[in-house]
C-alpha atoms as a PDB file:
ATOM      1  CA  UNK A   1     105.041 119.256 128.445  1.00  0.00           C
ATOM      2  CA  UNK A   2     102.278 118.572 125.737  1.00  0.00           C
ATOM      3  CA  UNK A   3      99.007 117.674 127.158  1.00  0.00           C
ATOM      4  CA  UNK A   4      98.457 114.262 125.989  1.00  0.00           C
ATOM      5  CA  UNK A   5      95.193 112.045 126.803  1.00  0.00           C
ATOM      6  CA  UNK A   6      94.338 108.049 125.906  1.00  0.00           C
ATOM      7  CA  UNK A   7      94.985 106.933 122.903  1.00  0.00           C
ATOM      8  CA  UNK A   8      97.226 109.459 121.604  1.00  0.00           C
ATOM      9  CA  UNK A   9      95.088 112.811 121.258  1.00  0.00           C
ATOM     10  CA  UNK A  10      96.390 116.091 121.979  1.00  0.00           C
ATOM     11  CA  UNK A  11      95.717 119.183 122.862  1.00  0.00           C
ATOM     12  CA  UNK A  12      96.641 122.224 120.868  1.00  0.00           C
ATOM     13  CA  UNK A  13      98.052 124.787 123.856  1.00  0.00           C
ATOM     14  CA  UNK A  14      96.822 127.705 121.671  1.00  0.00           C
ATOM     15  CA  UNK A  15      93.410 127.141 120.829  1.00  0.00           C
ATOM     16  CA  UNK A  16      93.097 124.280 123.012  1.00  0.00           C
ATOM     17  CA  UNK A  17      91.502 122.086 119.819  1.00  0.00           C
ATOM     18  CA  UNK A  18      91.921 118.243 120.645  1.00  0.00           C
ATOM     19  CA  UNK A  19      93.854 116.159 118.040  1.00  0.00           C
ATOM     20  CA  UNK A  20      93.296 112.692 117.250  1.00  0.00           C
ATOM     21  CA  UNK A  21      95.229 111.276 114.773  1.00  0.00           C
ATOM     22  CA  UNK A  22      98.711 111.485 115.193  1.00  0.00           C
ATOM     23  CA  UNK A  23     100.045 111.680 111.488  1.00  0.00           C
ATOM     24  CA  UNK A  24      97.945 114.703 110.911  1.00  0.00           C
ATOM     25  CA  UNK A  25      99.840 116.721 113.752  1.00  0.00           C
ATOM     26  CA  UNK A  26     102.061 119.448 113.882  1.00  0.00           C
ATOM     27  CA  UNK A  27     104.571 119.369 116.323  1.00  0.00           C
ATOM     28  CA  UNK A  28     107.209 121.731 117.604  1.00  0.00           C
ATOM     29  CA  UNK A  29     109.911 120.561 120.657  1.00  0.00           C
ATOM     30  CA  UNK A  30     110.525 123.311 123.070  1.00  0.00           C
ATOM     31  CA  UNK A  31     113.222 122.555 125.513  1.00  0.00           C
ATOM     32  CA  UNK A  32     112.940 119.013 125.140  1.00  0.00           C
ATOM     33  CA  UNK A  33     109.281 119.087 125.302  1.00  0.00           C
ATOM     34  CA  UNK A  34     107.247 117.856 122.271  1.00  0.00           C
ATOM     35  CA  UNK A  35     103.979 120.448 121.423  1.00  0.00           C
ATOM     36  CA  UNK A  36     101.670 119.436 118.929  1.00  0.00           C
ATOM     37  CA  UNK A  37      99.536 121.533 117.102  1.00  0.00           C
ATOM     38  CA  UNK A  38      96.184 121.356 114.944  1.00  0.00           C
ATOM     39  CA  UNK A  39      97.020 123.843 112.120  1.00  0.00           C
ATOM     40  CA  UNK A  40     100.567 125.477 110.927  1.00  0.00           C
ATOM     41  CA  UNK A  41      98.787 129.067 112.146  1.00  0.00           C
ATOM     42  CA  UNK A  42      98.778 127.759 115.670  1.00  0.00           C
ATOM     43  CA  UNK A  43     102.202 126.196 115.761  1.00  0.00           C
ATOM     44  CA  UNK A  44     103.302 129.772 114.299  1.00  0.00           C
ATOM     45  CA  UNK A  45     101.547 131.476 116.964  1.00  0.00           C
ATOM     46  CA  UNK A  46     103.017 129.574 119.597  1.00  0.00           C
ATOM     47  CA  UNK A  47     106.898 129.552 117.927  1.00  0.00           C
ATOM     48  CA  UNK A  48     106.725 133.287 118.353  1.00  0.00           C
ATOM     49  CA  UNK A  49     106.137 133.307 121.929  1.00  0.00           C
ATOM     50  CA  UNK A  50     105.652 130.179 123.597  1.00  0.00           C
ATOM     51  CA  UNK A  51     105.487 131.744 127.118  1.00  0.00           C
ATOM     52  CA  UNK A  52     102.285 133.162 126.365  1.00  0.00           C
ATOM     53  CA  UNK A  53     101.139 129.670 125.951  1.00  0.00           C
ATOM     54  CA  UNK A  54     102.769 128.009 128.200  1.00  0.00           C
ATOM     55  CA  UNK A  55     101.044 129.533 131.820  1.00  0.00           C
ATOM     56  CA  UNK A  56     100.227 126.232 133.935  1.00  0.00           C
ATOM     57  CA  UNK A  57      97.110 127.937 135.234  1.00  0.00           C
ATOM     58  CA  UNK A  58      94.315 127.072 132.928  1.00  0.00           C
ATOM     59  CA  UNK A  59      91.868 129.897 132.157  1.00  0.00           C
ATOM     60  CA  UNK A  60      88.156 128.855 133.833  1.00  0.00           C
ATOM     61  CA  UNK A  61      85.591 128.239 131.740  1.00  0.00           C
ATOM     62  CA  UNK A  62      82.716 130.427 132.430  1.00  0.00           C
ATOM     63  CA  UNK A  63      78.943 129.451 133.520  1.00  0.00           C
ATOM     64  CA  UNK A  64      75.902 129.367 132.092  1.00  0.00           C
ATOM     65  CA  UNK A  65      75.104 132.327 133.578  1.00  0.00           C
ATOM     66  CA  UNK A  66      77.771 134.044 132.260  1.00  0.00           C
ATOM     67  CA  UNK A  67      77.766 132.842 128.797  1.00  0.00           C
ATOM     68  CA  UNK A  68      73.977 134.333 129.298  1.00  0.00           C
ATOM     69  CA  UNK A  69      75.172 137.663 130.008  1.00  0.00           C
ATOM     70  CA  UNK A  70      78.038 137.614 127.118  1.00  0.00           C
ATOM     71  CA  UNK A  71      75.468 136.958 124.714  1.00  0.00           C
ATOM     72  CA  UNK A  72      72.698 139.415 126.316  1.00  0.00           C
ATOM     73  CA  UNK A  73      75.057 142.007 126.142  1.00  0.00           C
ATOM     74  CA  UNK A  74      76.447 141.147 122.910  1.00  0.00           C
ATOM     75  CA  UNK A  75      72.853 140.830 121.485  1.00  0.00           C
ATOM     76  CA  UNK A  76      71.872 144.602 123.144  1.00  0.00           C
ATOM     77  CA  UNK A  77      74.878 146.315 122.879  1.00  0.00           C
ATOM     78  CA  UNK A  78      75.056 146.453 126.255  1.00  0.00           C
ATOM     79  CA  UNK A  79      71.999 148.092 127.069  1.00  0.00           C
ATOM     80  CA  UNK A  80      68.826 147.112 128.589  1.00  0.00           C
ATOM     81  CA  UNK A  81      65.987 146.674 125.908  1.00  0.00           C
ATOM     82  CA  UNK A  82      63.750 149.269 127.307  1.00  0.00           C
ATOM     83  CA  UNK A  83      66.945 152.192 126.647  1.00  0.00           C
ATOM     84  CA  UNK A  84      67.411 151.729 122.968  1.00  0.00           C
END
């Protein structure tokens, strides 16, 4: 089923972008479930497989810690400073 919060905004289930206004959405019904989507390249995306999309299990968000390291290593290449 779609994720749906107060006041009618929804959740994209591909790139998980909330959606406010209703008239504006995209929306696909997969066995008998209504999906509604921010942009036709998402709905597309999700027509073509919607299993991929569809896992219950959420995927965790990372830490501040971790979105230090992701950056660190992004920023060195993945090398300490004192090796390049």
């Amino acid at each position: 089923m779609a994720i749906q919060k107060n006041n009618h905004i929804y959740v994209d289930p591909v790139c998980r972008m909330k959606i406010a206004k209703p008239g504006d959405v995209r929306s696909f019904t997969f066995h008998s479930d209504i999906y509604h989507f921010c942009a036709d390249a998402c709905r597309d995306a999700f027509i073509s497989n919607p299993d991929k999309y569809l896992q219950t299990k959420m995927p965790k968000k990372k830490g501040l810690w971790a979105r230090y390291l992701d950056r660190l290593n992004k920023a060195t290449g993945g090398k300490p400073p004192c090796c390049h």
